[in-house]
C-alpha atoms as a PDB file:
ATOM      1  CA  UNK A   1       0.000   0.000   0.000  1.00  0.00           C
ATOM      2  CA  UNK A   2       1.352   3.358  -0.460  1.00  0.00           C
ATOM      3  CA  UNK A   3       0.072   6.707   1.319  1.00  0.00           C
ATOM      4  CA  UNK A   4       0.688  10.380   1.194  1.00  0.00           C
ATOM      5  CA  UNK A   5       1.564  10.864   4.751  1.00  0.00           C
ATOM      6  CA  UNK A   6       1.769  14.535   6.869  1.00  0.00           C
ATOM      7  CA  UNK A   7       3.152  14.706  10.617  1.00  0.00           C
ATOM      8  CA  UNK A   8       2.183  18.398  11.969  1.00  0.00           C
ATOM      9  CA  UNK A   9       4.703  18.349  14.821  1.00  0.00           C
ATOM     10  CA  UNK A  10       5.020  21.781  17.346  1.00  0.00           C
ATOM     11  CA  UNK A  11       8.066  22.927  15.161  1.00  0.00           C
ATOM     12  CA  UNK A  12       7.976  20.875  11.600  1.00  0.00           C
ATOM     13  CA  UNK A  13       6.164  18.731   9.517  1.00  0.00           C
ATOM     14  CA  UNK A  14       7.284  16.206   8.153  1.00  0.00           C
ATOM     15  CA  UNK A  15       5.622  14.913   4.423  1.00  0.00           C
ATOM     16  CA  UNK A  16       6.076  11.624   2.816  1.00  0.00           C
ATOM     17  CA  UNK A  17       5.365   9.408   0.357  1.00  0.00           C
ATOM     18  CA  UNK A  18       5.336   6.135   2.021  1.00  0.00           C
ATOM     19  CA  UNK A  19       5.014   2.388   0.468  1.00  0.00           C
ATOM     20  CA  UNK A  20       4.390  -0.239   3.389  1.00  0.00           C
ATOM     21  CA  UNK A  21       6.946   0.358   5.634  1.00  0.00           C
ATOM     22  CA  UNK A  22       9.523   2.403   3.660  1.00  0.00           C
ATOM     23  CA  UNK A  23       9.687   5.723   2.750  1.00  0.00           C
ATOM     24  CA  UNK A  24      10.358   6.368  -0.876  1.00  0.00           C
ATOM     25  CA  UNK A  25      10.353  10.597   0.070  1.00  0.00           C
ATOM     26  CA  UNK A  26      10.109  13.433   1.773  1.00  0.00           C
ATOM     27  CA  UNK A  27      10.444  16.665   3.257  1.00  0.00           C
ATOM     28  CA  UNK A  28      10.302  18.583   6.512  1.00  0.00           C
ATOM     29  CA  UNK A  29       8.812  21.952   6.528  1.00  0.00           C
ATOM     30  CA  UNK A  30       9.380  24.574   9.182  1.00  0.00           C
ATOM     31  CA  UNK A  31       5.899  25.402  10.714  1.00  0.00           C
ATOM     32  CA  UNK A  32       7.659  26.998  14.214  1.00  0.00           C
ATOM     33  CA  UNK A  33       5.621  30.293  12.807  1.00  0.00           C
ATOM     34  CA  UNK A  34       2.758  28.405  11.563  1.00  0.00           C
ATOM     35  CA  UNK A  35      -0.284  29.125  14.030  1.00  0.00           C
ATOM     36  CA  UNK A  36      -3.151  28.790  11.370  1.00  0.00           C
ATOM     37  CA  UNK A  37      -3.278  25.556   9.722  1.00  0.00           C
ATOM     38  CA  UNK A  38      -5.641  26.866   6.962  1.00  0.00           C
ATOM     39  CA  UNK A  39      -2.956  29.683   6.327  1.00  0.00           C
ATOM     40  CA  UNK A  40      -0.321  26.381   6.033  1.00  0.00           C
ATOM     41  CA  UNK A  41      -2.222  23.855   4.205  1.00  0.00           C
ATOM     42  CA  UNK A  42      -1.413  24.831   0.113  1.00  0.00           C
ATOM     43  CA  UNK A  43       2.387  24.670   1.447  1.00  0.00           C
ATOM     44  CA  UNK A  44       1.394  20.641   2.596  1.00  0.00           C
ATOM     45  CA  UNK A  45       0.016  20.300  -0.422  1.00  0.00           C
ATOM     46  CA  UNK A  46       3.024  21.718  -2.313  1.00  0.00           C
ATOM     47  CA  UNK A  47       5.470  19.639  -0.634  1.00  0.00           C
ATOM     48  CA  UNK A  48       3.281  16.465  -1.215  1.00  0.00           C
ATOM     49  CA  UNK A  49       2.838  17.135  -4.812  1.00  0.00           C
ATOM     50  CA  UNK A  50       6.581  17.459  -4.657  1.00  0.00           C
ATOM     51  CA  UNK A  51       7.303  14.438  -3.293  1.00  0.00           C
ATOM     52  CA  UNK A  52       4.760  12.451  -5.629  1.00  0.00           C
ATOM     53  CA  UNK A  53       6.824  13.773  -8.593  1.00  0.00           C
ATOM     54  CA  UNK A  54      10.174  12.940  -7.133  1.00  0.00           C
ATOM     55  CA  UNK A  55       9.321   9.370  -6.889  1.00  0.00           C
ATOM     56  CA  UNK A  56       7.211   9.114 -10.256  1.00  0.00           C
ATOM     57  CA  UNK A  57       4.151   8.331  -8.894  1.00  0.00           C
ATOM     58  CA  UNK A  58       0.642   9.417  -9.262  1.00  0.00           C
ATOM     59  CA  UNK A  59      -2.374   9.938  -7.235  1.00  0.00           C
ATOM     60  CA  UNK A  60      -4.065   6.831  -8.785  1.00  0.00           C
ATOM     61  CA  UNK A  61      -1.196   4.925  -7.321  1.00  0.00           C
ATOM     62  CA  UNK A  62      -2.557   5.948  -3.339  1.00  0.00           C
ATOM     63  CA  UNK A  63      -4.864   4.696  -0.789  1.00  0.00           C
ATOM     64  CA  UNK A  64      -5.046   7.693   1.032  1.00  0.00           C
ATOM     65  CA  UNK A  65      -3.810  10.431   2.909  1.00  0.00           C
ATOM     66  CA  UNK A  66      -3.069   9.775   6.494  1.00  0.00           C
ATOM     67  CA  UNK A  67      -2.318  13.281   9.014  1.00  0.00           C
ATOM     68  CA  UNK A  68      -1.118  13.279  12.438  1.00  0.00           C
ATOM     69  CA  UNK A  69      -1.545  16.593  14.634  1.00  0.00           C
ATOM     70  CA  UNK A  70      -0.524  17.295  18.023  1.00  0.00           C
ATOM     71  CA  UNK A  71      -3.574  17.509  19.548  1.00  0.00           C
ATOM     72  CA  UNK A  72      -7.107  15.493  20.482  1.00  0.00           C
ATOM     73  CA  UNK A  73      -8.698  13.900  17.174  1.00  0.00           C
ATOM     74  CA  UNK A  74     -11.959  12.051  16.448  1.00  0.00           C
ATOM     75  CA  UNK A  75     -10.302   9.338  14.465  1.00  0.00           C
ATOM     76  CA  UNK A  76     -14.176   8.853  13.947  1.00  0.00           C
ATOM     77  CA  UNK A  77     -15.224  11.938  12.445  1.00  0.00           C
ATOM     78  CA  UNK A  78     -11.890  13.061  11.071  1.00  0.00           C
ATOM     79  CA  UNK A  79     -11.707  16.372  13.511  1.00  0.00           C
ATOM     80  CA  UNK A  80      -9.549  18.026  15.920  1.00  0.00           C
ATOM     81  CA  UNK A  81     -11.254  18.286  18.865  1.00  0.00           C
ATOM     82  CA  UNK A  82      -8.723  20.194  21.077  1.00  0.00           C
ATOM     83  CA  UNK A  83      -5.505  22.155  19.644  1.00  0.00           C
ATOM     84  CA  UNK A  84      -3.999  23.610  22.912  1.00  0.00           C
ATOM     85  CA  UNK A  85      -2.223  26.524  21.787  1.00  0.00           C
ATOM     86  CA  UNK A  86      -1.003  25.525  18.369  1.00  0.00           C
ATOM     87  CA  UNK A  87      -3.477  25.359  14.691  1.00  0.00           C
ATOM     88  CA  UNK A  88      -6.113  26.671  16.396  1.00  0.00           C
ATOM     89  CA  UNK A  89      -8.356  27.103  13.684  1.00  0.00           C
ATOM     90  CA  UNK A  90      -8.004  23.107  12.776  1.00  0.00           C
ATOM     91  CA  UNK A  91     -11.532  22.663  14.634  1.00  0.00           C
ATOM     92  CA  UNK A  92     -13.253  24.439  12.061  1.00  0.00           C
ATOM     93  CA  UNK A  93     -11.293  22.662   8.814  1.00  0.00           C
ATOM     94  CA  UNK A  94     -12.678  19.918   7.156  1.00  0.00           C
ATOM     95  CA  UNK A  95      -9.607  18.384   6.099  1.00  0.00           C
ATOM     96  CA  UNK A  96     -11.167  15.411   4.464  1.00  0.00           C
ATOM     97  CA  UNK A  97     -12.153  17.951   1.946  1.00  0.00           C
ATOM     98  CA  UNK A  98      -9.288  19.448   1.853  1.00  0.00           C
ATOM     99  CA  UNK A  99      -7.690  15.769   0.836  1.00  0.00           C
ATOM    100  CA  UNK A 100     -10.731  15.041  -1.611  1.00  0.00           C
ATOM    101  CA  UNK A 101     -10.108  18.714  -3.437  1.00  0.00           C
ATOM    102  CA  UNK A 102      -6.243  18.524  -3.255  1.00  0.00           C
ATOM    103  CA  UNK A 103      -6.008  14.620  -4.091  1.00  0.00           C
ATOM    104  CA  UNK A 104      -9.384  13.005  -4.567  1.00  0.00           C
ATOM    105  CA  UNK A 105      -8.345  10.830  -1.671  1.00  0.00           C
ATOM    106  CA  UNK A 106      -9.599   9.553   1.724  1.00  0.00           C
ATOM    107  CA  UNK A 107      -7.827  11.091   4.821  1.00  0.00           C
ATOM    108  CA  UNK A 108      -7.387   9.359   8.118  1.00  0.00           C
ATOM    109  CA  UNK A 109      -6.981  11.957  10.773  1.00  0.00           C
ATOM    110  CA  UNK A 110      -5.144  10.713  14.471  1.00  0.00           C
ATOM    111  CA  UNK A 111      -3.010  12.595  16.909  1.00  0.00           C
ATOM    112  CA  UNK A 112       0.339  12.303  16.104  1.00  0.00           C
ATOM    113  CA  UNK A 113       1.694   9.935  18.856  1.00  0.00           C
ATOM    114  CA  UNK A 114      -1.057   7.334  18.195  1.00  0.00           C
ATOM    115  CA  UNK A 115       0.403   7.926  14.447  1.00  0.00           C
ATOM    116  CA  UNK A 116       4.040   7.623  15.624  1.00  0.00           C
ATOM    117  CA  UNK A 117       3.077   4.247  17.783  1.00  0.00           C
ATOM    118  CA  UNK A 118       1.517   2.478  14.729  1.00  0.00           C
ATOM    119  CA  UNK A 119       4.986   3.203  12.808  1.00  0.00           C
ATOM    120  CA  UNK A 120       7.101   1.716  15.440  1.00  0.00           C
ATOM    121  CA  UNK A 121       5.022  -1.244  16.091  1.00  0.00           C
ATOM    122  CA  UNK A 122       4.997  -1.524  12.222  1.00  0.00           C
ATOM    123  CA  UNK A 123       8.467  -1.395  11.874  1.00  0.00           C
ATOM    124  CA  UNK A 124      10.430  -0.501  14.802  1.00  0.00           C
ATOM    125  CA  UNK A 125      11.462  -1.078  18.460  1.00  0.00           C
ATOM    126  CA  UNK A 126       7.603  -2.135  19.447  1.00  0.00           C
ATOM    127  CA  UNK A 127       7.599  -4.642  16.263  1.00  0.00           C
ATOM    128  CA  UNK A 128       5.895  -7.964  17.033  1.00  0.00           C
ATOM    129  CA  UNK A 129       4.168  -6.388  20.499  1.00  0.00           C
ATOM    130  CA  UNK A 130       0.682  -6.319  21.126  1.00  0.00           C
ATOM    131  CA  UNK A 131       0.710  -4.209  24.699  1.00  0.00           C
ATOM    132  CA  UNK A 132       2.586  -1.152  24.180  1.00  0.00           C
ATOM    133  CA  UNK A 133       3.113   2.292  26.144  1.00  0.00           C
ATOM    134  CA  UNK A 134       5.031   4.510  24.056  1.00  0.00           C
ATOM    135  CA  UNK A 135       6.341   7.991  25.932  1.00  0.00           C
ATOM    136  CA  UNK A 136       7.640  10.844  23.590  1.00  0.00           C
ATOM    137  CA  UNK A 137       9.954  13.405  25.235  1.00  0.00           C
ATOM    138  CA  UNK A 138      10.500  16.784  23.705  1.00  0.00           C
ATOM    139  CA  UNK A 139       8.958  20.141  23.658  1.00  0.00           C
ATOM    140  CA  UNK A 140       5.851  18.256  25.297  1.00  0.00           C
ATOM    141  CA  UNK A 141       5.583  15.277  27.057  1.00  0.00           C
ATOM    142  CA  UNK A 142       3.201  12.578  24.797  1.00  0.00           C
ATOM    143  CA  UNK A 143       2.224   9.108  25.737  1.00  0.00           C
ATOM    144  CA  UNK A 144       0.254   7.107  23.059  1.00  0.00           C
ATOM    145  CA  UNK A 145      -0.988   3.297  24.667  1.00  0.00           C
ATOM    146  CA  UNK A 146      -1.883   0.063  22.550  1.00  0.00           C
ATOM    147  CA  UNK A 147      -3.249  -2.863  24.052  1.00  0.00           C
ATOM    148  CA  UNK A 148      -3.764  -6.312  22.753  1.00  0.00           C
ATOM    149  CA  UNK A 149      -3.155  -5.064  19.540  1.00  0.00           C
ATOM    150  CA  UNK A 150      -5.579  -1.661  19.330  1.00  0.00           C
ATOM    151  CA  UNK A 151      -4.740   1.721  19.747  1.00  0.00           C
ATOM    152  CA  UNK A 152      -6.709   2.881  22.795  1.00  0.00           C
ATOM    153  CA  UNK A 153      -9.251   5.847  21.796  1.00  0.00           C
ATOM    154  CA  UNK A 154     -11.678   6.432  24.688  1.00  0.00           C
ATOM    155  CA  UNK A 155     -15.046   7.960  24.542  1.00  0.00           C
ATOM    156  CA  UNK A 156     -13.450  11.050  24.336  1.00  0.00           C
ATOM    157  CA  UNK A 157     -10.348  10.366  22.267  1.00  0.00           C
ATOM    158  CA  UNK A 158      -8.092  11.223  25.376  1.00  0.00           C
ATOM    159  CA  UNK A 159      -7.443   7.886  27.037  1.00  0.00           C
ATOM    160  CA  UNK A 160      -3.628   6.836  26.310  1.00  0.00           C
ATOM    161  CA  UNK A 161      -2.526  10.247  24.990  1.00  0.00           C
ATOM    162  CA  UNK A 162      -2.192  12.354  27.860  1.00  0.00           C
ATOM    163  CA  UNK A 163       0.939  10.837  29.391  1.00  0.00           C
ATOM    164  CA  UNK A 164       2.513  14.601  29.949  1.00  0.00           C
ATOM    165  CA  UNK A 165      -0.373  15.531  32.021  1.00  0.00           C
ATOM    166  CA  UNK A 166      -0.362  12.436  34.574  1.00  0.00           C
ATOM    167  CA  UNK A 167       0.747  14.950  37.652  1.00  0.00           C
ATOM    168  CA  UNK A 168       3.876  14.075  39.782  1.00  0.00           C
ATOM    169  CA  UNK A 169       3.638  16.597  42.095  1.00  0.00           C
ATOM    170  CA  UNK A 170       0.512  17.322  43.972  1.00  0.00           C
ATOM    171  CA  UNK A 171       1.765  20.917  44.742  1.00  0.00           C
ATOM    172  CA  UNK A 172       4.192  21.895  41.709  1.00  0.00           C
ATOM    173  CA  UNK A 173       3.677  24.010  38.847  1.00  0.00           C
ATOM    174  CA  UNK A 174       0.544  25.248  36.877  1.00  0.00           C
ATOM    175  CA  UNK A 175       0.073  23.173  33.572  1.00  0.00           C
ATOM    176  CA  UNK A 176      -1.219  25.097  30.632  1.00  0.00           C
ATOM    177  CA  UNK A 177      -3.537  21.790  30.846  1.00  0.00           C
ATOM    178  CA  UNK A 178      -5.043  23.761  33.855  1.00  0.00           C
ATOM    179  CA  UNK A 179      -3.508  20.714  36.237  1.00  0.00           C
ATOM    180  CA  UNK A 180      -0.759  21.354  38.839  1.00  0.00           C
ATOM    181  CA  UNK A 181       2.304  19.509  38.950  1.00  0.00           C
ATOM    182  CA  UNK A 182       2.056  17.577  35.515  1.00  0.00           C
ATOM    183  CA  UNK A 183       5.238  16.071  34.128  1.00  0.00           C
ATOM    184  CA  UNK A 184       4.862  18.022  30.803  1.00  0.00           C
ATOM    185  CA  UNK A 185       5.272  21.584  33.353  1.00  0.00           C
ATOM    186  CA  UNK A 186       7.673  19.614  35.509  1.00  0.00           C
ATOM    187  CA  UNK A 187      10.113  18.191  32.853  1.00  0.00           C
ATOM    188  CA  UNK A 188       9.178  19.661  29.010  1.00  0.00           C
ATOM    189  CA  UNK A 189      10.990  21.364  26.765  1.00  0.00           C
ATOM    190  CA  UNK A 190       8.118  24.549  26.782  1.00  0.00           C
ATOM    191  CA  UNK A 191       9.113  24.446  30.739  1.00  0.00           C
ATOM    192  CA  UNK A 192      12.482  24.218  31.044  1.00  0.00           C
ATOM    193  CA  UNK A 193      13.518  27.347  30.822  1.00  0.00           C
ATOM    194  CA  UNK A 194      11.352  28.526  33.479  1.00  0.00           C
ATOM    195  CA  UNK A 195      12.725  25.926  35.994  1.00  0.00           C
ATOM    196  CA  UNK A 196      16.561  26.514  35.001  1.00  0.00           C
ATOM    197  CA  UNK A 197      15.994  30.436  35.848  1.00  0.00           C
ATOM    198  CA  UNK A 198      14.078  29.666  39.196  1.00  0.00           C
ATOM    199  CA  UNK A 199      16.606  27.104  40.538  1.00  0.00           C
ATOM    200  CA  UNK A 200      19.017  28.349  43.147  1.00  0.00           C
ATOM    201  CA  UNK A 201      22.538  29.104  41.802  1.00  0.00           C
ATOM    202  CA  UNK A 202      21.573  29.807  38.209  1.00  0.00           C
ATOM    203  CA  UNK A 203      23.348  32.657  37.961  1.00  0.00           C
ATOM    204  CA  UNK A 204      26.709  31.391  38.779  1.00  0.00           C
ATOM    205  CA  UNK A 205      25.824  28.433  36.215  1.00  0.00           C
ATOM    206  CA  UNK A 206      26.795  27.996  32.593  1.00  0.00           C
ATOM    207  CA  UNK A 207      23.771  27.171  31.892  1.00  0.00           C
ATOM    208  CA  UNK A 208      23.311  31.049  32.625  1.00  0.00           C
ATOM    209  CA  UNK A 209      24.739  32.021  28.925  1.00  0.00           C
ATOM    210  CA  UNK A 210      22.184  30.756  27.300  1.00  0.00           C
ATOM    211  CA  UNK A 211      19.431  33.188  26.280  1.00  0.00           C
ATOM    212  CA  UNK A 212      17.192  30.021  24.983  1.00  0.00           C
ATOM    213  CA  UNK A 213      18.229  26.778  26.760  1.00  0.00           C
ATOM    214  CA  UNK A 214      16.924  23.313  24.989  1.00  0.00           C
ATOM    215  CA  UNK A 215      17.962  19.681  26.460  1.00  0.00           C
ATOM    216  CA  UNK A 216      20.444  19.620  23.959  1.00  0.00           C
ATOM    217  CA  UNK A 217      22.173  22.354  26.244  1.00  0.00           C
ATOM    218  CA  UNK A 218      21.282  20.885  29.469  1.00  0.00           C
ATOM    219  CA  UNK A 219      22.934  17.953  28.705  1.00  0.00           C
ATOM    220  CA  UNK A 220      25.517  19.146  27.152  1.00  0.00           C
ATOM    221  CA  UNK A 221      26.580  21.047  30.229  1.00  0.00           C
ATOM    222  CA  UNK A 222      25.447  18.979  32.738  1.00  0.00           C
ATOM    223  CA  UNK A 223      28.125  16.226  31.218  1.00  0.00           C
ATOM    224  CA  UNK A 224      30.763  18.735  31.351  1.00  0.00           C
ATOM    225  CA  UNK A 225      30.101  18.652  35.108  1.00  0.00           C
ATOM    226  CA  UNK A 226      28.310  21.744  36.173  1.00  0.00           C
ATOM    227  CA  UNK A 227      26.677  22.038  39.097  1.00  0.00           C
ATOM    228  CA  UNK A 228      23.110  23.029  38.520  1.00  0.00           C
ATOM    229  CA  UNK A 229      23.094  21.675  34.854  1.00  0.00           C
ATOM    230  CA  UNK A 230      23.582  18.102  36.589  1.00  0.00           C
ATOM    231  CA  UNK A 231      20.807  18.613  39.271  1.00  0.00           C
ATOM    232  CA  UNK A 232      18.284  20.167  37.009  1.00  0.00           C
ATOM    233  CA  UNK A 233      19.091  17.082  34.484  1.00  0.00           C
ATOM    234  CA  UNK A 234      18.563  14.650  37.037  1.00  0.00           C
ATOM    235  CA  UNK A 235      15.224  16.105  38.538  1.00  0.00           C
ATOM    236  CA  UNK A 236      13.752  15.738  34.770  1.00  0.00           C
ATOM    237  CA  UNK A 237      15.174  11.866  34.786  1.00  0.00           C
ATOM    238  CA  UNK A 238      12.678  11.723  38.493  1.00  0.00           C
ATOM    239  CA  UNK A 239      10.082  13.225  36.771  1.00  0.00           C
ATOM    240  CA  UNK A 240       9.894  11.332  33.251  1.00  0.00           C
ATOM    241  CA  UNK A 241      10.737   7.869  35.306  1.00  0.00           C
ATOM    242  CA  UNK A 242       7.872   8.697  37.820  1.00  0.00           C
ATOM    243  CA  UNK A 243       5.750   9.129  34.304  1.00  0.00           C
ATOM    244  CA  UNK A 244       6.604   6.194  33.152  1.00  0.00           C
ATOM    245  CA  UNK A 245       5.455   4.135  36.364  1.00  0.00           C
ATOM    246  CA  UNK A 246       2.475   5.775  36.391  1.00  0.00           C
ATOM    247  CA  UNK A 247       1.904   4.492  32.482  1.00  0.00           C
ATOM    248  CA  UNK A 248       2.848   1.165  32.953  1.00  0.00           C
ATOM    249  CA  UNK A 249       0.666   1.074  36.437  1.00  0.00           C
ATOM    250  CA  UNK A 250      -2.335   2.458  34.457  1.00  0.00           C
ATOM    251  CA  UNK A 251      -1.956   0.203  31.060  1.00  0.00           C
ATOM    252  CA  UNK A 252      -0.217  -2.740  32.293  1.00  0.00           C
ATOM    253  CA  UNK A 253       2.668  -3.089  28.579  1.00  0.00           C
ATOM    254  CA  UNK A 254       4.825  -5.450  27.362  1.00  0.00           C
ATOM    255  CA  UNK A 255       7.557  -2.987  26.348  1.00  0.00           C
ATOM    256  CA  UNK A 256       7.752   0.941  27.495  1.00  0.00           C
ATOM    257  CA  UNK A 257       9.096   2.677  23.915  1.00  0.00           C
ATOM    258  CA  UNK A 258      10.603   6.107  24.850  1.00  0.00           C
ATOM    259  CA  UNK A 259      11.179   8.879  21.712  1.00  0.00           C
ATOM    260  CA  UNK A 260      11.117  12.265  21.028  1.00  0.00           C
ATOM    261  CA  UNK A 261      13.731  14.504  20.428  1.00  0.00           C
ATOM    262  CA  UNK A 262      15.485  14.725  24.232  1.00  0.00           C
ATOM    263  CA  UNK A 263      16.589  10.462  23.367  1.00  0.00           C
ATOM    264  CA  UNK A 264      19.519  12.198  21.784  1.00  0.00           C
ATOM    265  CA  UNK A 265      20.625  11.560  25.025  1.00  0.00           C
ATOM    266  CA  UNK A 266      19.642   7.955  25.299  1.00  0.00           C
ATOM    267  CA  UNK A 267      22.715   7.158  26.911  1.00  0.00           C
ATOM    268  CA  UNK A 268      21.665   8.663  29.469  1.00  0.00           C
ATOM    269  CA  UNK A 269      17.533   8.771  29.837  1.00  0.00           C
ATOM    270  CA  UNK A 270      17.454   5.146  29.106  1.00  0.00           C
ATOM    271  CA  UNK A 271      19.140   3.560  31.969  1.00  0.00           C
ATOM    272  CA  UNK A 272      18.068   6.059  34.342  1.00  0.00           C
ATOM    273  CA  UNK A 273      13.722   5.326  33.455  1.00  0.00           C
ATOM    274  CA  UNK A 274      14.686   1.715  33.170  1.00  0.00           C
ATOM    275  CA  UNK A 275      16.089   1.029  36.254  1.00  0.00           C
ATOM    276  CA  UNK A 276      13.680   3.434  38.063  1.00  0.00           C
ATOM    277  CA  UNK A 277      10.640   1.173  36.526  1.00  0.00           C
ATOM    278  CA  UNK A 278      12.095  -1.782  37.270  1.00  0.00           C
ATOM    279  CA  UNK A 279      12.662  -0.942  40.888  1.00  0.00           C
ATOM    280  CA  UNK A 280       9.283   1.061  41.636  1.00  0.00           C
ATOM    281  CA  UNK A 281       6.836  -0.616  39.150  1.00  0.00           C
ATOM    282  CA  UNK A 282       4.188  -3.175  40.857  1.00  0.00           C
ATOM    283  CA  UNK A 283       4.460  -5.768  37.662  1.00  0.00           C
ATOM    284  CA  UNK A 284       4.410  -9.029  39.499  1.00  0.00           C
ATOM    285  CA  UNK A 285       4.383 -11.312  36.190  1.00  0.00           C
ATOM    286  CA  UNK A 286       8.153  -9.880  35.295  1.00  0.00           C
ATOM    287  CA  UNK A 287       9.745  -6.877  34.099  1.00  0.00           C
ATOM    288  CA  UNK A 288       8.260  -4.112  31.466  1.00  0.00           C
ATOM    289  CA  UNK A 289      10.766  -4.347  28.583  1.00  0.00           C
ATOM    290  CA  UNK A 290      12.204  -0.559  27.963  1.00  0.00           C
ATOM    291  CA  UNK A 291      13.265   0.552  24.592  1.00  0.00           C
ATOM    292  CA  UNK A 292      14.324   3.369  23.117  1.00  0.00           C
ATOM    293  CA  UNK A 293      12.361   4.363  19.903  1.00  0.00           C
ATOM    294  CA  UNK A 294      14.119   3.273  16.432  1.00  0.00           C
ATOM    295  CA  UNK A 295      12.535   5.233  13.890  1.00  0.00           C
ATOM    296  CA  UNK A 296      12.853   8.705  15.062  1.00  0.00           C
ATOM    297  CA  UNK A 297      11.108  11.758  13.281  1.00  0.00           C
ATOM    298  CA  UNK A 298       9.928   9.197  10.719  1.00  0.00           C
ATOM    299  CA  UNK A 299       7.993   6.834  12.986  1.00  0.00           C
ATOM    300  CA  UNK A 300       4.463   8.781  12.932  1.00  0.00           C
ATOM    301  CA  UNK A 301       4.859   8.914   9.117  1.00  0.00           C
ATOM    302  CA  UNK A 302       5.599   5.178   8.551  1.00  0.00           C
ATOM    303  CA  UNK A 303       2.314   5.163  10.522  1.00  0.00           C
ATOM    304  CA  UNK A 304       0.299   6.000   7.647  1.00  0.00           C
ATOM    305  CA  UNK A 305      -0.263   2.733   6.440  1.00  0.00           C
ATOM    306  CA  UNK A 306      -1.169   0.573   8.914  1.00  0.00           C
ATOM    307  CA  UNK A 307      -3.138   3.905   9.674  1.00  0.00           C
ATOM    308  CA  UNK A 308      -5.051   3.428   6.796  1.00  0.00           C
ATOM    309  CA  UNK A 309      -5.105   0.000   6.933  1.00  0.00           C
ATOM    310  CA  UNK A 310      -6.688  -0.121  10.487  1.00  0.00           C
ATOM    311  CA  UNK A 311     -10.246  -1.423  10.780  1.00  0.00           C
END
């Protein structure tokens, strides 16, 4: 099966054209400005169009379109229900018009970490599972959940994807959720710069130089042995682990697949949330297998097929 595929990530999307699990193109476009979705959709199509005629194929040749956004979807009726800060305007777009004008194909619409799980169970570190958590580490905090082989929806389309806003602290920070003490305001990308300039010592720190300060940074200077860059490194490692428990408590997985940009560092993360979850998770039939995720930015769009494919 082939697919047109689109990941609308907080910073990028990525594009593809995608045959079973390989992709045969594409094409990541900055969308870091990109706050109305109806504004950014003839530059999707563009890049799509692009793509098709890079690899010589034609819309005849497609089963469909398959989009993942960072937000609540009805996989049902095709719809963003809740954007939370970024495309706001994607609850009033019909986007499976938008694919029928644009491409005369069917779209499948899913948030974009249910989209990213599908690809690594497809053909990645979650490959030949059936009960999966998957965690996604970044600018947010995502969790995505399958179990016994379906991607769990709820009633409301929230169950499984709100890993970031499971709280760890019962008296921590104000979530833009509306929560206090989430992981995803304890431990995020969007947050770390407010924790870095409220911890003690900052000043002194080298982490001080930095007018924007990513993980990249923090890790980078927390390795090179300073002080609060080591402290404020480790207190994110509590946090995610302490996230992680709390997934594997509420879904009972197999395997516990960790991505998103920060596993740069999965020298690091990895042995740190493993051995936390296997000394602090109740999982009396063995030990929750902990990987980190294989296919990186690509996993949500070699999603788009078994997307597509899903009944």
């Amino acid at each position: 099966m082939k697919a047109l595929a689109v990941d609308l990530g907080g910073t990028h999307a990525g594009c593809g054209v995608v045959e079973d699990s390989r992709i045969l193109a594409h094409e990541s476009v900055d969308t870091a400005r990109a706050k109305s979705l109806a504004v950014f959709l003839p530059k999707i199509s563009e890049v799509l169009r692009s793509l098709m005629k890079q690899t010589g194929l034609a819309l005849p040749d497609f089963s469909g379109v398959a989009v993942g956004m960072p937000c609540i979807v009805d996989s049902r009726a095709m719809r963003a229900l809740a954007t939370h800060g970024k495309y706001d305007d994607a609850k009033e777009i019909d986007l499976c018009a938008w694919s029928r004008n644009e491409f005369g194909l069917p779209l499948r619409l899913e948030n974009d970490a249910r989209m990213a799980l599908l690809g690594e169970c497809f053909g990645g570190a979650a490959k030949g599972y059936s009960d999966i958590v998957m965690m996604t580490l970044g600018t947010g905090i995502g969790g995505v959940v399958m179990m016994e082989g379906k991607l769990i929806r709820g009633r409301h389309f929230q169950a499984g994807c709100l890993g970031g806003h499971l709280p760890v602290l019962f008296n921590g920070r104000l979530c833009t959720c509306g929560n206090v003490g989430c992981a995803e305001a304890e431990a995020s990308g969007d947050s770390l710069m407010v924790i870095v300039n409220a911890w003690p010592g900052v000043s002194e720190s080298s982490l001080s130089k930095y007018s924007a300060l990513g993980f990249k940074e923090l890790f980078l200077e927390a390795a090179a042995g300073d002080r609060v860059a080591i402290a404020v490194r480790d207190r994110c490692l509590k946090i995610w682990a302490a996230d992680a428990v709390a997934m594997v408590h509420a879904y009972d997985p197999e395997i516990l697949v960790i991505g998103g940009g920060v596993m740069k560092s999965a020298d690091v993360i990895l042995p740190a949330i493993e051995a936390h979850v296997h000394r602090y998770a109740w999982t009396p039939w063995g030990k929750v297998q902990v990987r980190a995720a294989e296919l990186g930015n690509n996993a949500a769009l070699l999603g788009a097929v078994p997307l597509l494919s899903e009944r």
